[in-house]
Every structure is written in structure tokens, then in C-alpha cells.
PDB file of N, CA and C in Angstrom:
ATOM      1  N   UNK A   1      11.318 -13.068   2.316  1.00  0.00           N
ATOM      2  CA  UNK A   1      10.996 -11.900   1.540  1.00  0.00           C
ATOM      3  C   UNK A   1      11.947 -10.774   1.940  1.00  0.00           C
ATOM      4  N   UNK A   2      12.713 -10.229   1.130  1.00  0.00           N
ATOM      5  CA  UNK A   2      13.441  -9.114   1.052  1.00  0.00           C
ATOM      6  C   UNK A   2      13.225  -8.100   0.352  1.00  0.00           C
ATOM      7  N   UNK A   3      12.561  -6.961   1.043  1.00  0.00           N
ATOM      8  CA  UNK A   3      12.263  -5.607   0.928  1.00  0.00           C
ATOM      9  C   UNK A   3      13.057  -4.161   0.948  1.00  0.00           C
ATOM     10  N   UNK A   4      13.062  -3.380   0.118  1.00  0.00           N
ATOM     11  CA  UNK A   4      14.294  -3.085  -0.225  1.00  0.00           C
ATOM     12  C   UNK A   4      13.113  -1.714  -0.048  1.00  0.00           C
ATOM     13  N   UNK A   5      13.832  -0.570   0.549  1.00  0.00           N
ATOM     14  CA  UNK A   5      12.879   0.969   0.848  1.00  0.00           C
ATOM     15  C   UNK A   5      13.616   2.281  -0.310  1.00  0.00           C
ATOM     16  N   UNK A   6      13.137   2.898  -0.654  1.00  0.00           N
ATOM     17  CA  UNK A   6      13.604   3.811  -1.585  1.00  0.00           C
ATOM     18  C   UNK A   6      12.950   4.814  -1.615  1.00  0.00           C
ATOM     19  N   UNK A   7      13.468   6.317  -0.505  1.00  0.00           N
ATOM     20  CA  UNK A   7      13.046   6.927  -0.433  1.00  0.00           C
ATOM     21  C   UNK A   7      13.200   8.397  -1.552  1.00  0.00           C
ATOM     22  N   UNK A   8      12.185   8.853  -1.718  1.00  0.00           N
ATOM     23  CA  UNK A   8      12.803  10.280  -3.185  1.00  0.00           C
ATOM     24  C   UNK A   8      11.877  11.209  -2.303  1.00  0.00           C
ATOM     25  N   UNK A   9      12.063  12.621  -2.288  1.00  0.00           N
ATOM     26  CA  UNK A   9      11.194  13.577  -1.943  1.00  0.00           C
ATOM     27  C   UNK A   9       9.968  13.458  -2.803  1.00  0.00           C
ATOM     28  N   UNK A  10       9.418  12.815  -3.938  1.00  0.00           N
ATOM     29  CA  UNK A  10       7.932  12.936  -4.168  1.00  0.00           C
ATOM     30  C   UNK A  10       7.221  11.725  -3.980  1.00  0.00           C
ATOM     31  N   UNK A  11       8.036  10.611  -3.843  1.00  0.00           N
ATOM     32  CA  UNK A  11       6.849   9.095  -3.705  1.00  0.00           C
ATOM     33  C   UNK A  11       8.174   8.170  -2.762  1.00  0.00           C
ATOM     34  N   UNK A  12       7.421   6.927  -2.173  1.00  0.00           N
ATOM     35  CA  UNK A  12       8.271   5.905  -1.742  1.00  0.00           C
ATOM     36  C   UNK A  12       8.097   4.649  -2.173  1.00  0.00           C
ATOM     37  N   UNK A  13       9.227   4.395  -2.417  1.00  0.00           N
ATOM     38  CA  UNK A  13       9.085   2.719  -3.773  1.00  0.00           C
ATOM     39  C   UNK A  13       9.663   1.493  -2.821  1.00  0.00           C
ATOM     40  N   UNK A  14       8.889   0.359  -2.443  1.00  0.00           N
ATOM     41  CA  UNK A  14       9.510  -0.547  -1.811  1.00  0.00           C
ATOM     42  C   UNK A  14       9.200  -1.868  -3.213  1.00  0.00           C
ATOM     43  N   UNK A  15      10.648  -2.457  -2.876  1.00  0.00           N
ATOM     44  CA  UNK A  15      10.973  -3.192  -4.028  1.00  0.00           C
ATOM     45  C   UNK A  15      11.289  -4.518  -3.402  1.00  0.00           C
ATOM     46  N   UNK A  16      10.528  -5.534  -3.790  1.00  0.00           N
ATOM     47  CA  UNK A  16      10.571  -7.309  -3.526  1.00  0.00           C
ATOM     48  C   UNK A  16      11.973  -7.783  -4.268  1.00  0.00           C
ATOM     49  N   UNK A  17      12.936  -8.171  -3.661  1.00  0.00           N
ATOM     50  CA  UNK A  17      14.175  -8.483  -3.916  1.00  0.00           C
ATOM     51  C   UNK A  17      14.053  -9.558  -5.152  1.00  0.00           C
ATOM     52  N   UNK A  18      13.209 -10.763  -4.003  1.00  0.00           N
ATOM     53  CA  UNK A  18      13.078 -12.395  -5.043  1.00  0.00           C
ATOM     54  C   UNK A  18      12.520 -12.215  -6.726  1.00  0.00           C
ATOM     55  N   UNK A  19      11.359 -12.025  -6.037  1.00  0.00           N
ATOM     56  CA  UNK A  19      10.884 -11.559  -7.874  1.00  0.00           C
ATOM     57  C   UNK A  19      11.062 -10.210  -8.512  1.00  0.00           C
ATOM     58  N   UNK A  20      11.776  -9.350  -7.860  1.00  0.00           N
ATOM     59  CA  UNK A  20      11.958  -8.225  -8.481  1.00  0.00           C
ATOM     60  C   UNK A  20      11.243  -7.585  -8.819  1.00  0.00           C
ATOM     61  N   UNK A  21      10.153  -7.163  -7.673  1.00  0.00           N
ATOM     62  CA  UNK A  21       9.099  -5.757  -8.761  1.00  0.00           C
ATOM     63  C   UNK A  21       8.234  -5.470  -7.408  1.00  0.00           C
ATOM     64  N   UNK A  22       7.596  -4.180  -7.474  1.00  0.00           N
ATOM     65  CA  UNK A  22       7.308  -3.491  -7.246  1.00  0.00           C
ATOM     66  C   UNK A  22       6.303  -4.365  -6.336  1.00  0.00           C
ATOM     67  N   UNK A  23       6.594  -3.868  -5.247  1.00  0.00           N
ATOM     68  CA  UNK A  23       6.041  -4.154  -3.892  1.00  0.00           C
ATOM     69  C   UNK A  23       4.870  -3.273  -3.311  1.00  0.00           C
ATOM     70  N   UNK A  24       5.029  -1.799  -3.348  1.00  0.00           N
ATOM     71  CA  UNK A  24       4.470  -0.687  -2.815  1.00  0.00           C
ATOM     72  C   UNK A  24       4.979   0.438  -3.374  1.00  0.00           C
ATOM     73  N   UNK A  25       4.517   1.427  -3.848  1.00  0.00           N
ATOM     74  CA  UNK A  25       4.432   2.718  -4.094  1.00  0.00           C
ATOM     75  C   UNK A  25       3.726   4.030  -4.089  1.00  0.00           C
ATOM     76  N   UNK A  26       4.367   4.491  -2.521  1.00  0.00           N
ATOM     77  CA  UNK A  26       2.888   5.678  -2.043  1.00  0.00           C
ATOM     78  C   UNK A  26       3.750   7.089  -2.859  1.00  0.00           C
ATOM     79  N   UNK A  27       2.678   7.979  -2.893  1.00  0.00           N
ATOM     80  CA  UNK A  27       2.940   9.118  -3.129  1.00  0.00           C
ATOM     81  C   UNK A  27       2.293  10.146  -2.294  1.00  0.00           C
ATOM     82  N   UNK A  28       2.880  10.476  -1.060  1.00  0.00           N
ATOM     83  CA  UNK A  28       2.105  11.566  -0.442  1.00  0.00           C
ATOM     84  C   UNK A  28       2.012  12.654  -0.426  1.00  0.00           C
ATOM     85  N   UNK A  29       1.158  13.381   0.023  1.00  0.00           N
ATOM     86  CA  UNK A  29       0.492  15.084  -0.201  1.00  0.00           C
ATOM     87  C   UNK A  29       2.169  15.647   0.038  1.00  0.00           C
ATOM     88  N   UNK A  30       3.149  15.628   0.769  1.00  0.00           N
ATOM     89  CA  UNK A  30       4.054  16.278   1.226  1.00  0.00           C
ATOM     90  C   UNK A  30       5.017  16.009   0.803  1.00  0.00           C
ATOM     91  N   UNK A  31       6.789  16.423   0.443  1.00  0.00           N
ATOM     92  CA  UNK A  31       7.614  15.895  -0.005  1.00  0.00           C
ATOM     93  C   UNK A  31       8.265  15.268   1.433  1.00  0.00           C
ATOM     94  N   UNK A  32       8.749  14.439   1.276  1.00  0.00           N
ATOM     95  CA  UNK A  32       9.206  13.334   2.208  1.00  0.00           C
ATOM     96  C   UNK A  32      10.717  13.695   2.237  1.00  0.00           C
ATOM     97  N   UNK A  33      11.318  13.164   3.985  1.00  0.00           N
ATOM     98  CA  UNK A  33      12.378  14.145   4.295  1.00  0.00           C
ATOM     99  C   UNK A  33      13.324  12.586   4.597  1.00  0.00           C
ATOM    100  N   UNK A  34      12.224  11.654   5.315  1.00  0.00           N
ATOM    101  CA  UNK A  34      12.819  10.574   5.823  1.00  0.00           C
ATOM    102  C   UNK A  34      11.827   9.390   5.777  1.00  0.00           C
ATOM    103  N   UNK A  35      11.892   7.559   6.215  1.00  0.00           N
ATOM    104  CA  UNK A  35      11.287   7.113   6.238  1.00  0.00           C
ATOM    105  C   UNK A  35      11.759   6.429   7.368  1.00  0.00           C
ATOM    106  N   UNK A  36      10.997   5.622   8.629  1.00  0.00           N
ATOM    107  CA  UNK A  36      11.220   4.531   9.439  1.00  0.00           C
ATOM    108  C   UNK A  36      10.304   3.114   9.275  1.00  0.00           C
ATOM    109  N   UNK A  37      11.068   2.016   9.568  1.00  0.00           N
ATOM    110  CA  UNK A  37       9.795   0.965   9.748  1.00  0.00           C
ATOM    111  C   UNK A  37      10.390   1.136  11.004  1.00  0.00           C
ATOM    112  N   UNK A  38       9.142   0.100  11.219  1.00  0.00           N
ATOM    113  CA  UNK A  38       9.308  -0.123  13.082  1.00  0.00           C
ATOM    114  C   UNK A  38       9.483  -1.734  12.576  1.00  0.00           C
ATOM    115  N   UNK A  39      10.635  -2.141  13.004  1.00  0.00           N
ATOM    116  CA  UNK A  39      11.148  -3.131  12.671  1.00  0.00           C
ATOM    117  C   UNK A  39       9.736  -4.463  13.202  1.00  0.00           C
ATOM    118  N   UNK A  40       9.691  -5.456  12.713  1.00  0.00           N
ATOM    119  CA  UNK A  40       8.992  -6.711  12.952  1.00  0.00           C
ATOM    120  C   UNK A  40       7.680  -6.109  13.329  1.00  0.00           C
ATOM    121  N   UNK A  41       7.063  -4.894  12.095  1.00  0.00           N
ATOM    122  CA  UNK A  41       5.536  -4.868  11.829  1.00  0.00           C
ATOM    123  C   UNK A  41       5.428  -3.837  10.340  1.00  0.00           C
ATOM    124  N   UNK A  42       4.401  -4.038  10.356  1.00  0.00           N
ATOM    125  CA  UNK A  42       4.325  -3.302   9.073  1.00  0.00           C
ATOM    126  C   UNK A  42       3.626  -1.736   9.037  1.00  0.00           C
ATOM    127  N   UNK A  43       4.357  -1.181  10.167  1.00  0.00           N
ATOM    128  CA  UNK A  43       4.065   0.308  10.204  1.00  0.00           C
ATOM    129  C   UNK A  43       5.377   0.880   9.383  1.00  0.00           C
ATOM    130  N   UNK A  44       4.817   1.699   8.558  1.00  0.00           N
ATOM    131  CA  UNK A  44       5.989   2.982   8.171  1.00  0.00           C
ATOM    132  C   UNK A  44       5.839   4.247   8.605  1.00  0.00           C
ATOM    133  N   UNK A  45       6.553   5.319   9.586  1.00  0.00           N
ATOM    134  CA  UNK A  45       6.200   6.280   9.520  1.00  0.00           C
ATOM    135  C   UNK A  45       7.122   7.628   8.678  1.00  0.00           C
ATOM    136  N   UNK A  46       6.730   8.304   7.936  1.00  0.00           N
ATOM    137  CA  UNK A  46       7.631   9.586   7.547  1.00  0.00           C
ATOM    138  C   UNK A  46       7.444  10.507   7.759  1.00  0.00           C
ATOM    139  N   UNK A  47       8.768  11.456   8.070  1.00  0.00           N
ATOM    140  CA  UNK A  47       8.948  12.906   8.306  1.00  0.00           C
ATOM    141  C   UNK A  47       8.812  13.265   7.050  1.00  0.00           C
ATOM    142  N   UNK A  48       8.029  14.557   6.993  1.00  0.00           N
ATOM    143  CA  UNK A  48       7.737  15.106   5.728  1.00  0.00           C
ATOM    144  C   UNK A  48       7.685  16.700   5.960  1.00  0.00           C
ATOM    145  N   UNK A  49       7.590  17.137   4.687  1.00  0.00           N
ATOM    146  CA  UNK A  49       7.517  18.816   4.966  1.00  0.00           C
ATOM    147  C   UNK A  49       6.010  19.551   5.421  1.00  0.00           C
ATOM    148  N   UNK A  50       5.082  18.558   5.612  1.00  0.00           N
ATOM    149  CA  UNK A  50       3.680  18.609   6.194  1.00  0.00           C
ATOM    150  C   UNK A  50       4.094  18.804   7.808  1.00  0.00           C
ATOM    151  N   UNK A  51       2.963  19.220   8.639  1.00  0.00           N
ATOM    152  CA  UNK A  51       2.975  19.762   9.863  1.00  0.00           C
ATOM    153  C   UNK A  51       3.170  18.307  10.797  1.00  0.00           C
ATOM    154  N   UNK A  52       2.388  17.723  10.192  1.00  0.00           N
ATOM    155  CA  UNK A  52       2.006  16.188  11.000  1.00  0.00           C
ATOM    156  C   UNK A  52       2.901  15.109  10.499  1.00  0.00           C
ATOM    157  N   UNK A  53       3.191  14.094  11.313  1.00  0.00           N
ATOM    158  CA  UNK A  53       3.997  12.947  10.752  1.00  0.00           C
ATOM    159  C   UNK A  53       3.071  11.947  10.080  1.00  0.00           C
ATOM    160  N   UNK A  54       3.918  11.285   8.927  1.00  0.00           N
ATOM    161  CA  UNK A  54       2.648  10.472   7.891  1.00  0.00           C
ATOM    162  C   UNK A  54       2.804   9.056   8.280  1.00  0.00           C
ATOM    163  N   UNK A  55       1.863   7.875   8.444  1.00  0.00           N
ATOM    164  CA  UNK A  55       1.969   6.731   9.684  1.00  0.00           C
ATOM    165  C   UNK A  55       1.254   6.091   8.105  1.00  0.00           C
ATOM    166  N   UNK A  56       2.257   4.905   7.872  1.00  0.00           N
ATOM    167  CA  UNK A  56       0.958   3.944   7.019  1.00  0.00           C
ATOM    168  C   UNK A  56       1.369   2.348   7.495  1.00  0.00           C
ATOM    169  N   UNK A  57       0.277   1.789   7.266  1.00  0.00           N
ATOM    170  CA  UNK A  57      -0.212   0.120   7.940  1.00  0.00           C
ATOM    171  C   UNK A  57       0.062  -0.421   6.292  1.00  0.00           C
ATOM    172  N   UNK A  58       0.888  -1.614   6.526  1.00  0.00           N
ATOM    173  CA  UNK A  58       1.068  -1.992   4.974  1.00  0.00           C
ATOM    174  C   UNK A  58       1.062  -3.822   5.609  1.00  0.00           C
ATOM    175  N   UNK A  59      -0.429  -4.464   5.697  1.00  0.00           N
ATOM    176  CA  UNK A  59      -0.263  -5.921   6.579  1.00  0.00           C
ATOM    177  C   UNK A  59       0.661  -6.578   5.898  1.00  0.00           C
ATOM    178  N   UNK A  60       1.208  -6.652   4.970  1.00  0.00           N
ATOM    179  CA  UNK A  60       2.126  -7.336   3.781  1.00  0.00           C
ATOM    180  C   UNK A  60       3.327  -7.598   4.322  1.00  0.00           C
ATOM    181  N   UNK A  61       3.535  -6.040   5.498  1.00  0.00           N
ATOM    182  CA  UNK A  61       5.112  -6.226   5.748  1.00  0.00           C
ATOM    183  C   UNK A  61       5.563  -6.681   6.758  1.00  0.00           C
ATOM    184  N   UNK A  62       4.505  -7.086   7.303  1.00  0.00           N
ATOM    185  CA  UNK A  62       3.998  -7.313   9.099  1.00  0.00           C
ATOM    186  C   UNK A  62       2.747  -7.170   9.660  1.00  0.00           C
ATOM    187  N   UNK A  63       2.896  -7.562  10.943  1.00  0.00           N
ATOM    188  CA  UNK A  63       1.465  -7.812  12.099  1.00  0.00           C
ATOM    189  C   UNK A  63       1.628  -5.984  12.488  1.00  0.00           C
ATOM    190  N   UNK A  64       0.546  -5.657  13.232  1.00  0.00           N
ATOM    191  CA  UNK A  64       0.423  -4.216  13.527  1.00  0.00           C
ATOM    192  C   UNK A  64       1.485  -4.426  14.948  1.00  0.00           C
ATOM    193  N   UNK A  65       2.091  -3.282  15.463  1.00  0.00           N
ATOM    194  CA  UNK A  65       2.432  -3.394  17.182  1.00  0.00           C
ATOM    195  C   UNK A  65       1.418  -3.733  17.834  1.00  0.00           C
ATOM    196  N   UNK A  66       1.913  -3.920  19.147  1.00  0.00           N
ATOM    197  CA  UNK A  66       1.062  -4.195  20.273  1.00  0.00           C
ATOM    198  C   UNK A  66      -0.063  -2.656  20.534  1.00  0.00           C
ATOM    199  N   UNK A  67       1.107  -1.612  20.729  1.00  0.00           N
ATOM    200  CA  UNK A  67       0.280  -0.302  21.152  1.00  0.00           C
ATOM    201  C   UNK A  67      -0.322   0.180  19.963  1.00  0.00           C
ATOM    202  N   UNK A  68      -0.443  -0.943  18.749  1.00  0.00           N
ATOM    203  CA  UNK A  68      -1.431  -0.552  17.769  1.00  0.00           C
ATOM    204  C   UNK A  68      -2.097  -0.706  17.081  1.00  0.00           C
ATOM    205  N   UNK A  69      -2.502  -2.106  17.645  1.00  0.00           N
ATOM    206  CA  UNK A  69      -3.639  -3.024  17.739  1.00  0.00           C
ATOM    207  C   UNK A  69      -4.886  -2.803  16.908  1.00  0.00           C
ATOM    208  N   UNK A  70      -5.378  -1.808  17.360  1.00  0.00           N
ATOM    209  CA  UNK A  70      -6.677  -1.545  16.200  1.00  0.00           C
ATOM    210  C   UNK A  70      -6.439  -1.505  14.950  1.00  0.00           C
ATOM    211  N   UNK A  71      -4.952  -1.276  14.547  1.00  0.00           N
ATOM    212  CA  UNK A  71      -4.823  -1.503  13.003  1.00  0.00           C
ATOM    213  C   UNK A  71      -5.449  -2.746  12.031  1.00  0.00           C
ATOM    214  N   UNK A  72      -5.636  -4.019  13.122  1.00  0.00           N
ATOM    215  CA  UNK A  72      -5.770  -4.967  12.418  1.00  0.00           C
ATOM    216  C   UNK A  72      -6.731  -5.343  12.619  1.00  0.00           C
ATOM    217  N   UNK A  73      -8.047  -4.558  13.378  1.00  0.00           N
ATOM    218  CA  UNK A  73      -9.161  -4.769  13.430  1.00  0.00           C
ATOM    219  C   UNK A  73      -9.676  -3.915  12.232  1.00  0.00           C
ATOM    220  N   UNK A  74      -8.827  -2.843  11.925  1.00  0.00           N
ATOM    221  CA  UNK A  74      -9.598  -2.176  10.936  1.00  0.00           C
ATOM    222  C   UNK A  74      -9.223  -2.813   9.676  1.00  0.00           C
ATOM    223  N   UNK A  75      -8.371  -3.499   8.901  1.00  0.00           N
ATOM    224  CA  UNK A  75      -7.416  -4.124   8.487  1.00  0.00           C
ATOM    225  C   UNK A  75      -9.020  -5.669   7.719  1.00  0.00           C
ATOM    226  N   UNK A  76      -9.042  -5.853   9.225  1.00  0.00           N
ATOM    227  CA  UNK A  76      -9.935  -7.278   9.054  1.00  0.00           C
ATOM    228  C   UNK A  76     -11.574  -6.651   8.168  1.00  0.00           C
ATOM    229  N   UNK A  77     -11.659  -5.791   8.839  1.00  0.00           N
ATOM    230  CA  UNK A  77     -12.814  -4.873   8.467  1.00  0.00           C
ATOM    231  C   UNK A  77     -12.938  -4.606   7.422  1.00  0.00           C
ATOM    232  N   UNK A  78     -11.736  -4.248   6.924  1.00  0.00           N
ATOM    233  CA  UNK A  78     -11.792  -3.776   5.330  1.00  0.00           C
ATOM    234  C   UNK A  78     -11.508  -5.253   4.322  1.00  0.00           C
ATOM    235  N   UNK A  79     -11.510  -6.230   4.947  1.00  0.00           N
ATOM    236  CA  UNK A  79     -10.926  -7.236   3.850  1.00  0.00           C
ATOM    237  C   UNK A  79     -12.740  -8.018   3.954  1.00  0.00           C
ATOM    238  N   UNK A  80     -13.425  -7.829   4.302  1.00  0.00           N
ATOM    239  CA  UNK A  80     -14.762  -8.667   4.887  1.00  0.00           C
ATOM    240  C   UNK A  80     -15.701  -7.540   4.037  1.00  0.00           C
ATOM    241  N   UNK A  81     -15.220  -6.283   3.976  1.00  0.00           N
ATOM    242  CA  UNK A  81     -16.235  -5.365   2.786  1.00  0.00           C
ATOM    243  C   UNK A  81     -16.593  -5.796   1.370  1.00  0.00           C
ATOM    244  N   UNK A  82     -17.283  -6.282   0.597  1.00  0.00           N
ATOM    245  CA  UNK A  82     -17.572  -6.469  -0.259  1.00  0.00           C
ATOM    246  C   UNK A  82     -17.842  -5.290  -1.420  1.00  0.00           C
ATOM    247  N   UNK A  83     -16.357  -5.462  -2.408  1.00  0.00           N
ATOM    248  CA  UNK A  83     -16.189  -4.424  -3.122  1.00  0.00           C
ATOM    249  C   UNK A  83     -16.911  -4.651  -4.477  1.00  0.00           C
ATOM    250  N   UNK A  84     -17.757  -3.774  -5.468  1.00  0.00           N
ATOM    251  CA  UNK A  84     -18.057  -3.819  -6.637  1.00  0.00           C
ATOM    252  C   UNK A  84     -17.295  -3.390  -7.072  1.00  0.00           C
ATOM    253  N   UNK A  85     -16.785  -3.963  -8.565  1.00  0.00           N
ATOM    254  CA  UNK A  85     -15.948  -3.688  -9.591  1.00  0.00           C
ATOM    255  C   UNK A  85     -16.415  -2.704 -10.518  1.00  0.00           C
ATOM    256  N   UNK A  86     -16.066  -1.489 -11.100  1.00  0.00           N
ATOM    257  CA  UNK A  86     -17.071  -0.617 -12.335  1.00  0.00           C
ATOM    258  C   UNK A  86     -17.166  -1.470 -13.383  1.00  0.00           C
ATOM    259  N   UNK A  87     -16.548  -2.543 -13.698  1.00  0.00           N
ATOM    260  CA  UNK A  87     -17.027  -3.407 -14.888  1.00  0.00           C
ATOM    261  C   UNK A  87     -17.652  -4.348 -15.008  1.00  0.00           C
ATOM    262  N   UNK A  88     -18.380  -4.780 -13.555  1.00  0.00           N
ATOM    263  CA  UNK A  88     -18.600  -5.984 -13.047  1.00  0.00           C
ATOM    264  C   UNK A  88     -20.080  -6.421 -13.851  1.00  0.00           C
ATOM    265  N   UNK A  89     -21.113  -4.991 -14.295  1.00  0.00           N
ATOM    266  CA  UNK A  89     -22.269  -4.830 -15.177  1.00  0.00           C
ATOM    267  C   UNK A  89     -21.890  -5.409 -16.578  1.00  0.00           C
ATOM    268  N   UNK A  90     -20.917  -5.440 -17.000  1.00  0.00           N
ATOM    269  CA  UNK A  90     -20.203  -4.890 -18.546  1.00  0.00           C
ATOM    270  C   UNK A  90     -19.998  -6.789 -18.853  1.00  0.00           C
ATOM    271  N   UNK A  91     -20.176  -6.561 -20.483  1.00  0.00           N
ATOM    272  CA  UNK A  91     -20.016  -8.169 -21.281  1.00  0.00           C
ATOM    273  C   UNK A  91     -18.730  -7.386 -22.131  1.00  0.00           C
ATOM    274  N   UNK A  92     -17.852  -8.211 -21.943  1.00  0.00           N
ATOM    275  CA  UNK A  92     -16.344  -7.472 -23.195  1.00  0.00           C
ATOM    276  C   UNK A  92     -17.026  -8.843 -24.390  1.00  0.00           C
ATOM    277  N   UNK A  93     -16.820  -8.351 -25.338  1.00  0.00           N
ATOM    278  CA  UNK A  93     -17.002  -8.825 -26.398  1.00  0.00           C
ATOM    279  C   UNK A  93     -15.897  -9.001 -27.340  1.00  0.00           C
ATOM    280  N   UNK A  94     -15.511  -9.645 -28.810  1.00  0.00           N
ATOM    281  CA  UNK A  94     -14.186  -9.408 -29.028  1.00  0.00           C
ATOM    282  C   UNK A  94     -15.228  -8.626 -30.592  1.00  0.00           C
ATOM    283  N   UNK A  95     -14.329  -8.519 -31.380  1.00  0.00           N
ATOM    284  CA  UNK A  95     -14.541  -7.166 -32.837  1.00  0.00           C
ATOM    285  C   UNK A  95     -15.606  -8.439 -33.817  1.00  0.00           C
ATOM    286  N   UNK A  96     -15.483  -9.691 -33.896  1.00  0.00           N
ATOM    287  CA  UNK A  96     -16.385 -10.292 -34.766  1.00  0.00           C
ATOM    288  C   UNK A  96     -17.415 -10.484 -34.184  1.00  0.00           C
ATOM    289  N   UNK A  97     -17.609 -10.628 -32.513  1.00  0.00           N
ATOM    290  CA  UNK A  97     -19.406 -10.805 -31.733  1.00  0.00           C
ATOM    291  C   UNK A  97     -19.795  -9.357 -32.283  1.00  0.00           C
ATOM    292  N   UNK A  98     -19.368  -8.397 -32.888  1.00  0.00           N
ATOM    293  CA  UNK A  98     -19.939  -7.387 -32.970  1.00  0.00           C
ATOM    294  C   UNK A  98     -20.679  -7.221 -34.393  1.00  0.00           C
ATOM    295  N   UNK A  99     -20.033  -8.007 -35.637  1.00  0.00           N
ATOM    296  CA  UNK A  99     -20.297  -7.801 -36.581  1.00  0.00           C
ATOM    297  C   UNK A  99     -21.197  -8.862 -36.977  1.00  0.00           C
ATOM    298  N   UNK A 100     -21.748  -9.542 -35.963  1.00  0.00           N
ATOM    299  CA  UNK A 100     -23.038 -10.318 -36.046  1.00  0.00           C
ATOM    300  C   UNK A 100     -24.484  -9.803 -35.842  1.00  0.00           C
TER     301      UNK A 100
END
């Protein structure tokens, strides 16, 4: 997998080489100055025009670091939550079940 980073001052676009499309696309509160991975995990962090530096966990691109371990406990946590869908109540019908 070849990941390609593309940084713009209002969003960051990472782009899947093989199939060509859109991998990730954040847009954060701040305009963005710079981006780092930390090579062989899937932390990104960016300098931005915000006070604080912006840190995101993307498991797709990698395992968390060592010194950051809880990422992937929280990571596991969130994949074991059981999400409802807003349509999950809902019957789609097509235009002639209607005119019965």
C-alpha cells in the first residue's frame, strides 16, 4: 500500500496509490502549517495555527507506538461498540410498492 500525504492549509488528503482514491480526509478546526507521520505507525501529528499540536491515530496506516499504546486499546474499544444506523427502523420501498 502506497500512501501519498497532501497537505493544503484547510484539510489533509491522503491518497491510496494502487486503487487510486481517497484514503483519508481530515479537516481541522485550524489551518495547517505542516504534517509528520511517525514513520512505521499510524500516528499523524500537525503544526497548525491553533495553540496545541493536532495528534490523529489512523489504525489503517499502522500499529500505535510503543509510548502510545493506549491508542489501541481505545481503538479495540471503539470497534466492539455496537453502532445503530438512523435508517436501520426504515423499509425503502421502490415508487410502484407505493401505488398499491
Amino acid at each position: 500500500m502506497w500512501i501519498f500525504f497532501f497537505s493544503f492549509p484547510k484539510f489533509l488528503l491522503m491518497v491510496d496509490v494502487q486503487p487510486s482514491s481517497n484514503f483519508v480526509s481530515i479537516t481541522p478546526a485550524q489551518d495547517l502549517n505542516d504534517i509528520l507521520h511517525i514513520p512505521a505507525s499510524g500516528v499523524l501529528m500537525t503544526a497548525n495555527e491553533g495553540i496545541q499540536m493536532a495528534t490523529y491515530y489512523i489504525p489503517q496506516l499502522g500499529p500505535a507506538p510503543r509510548w502510545a499504546s493506549f491508542l489501541e486499546n481505545i481503538t479495540e474499544e471503539m470497534e466492539d461498540q455496537t453502532t445503530r444506523s438512523v435508517y436501520e427502523d426504515y423499509k425503502f420501498v421502490e415508487r410502484k410498492e407505493l401505488k398499491t
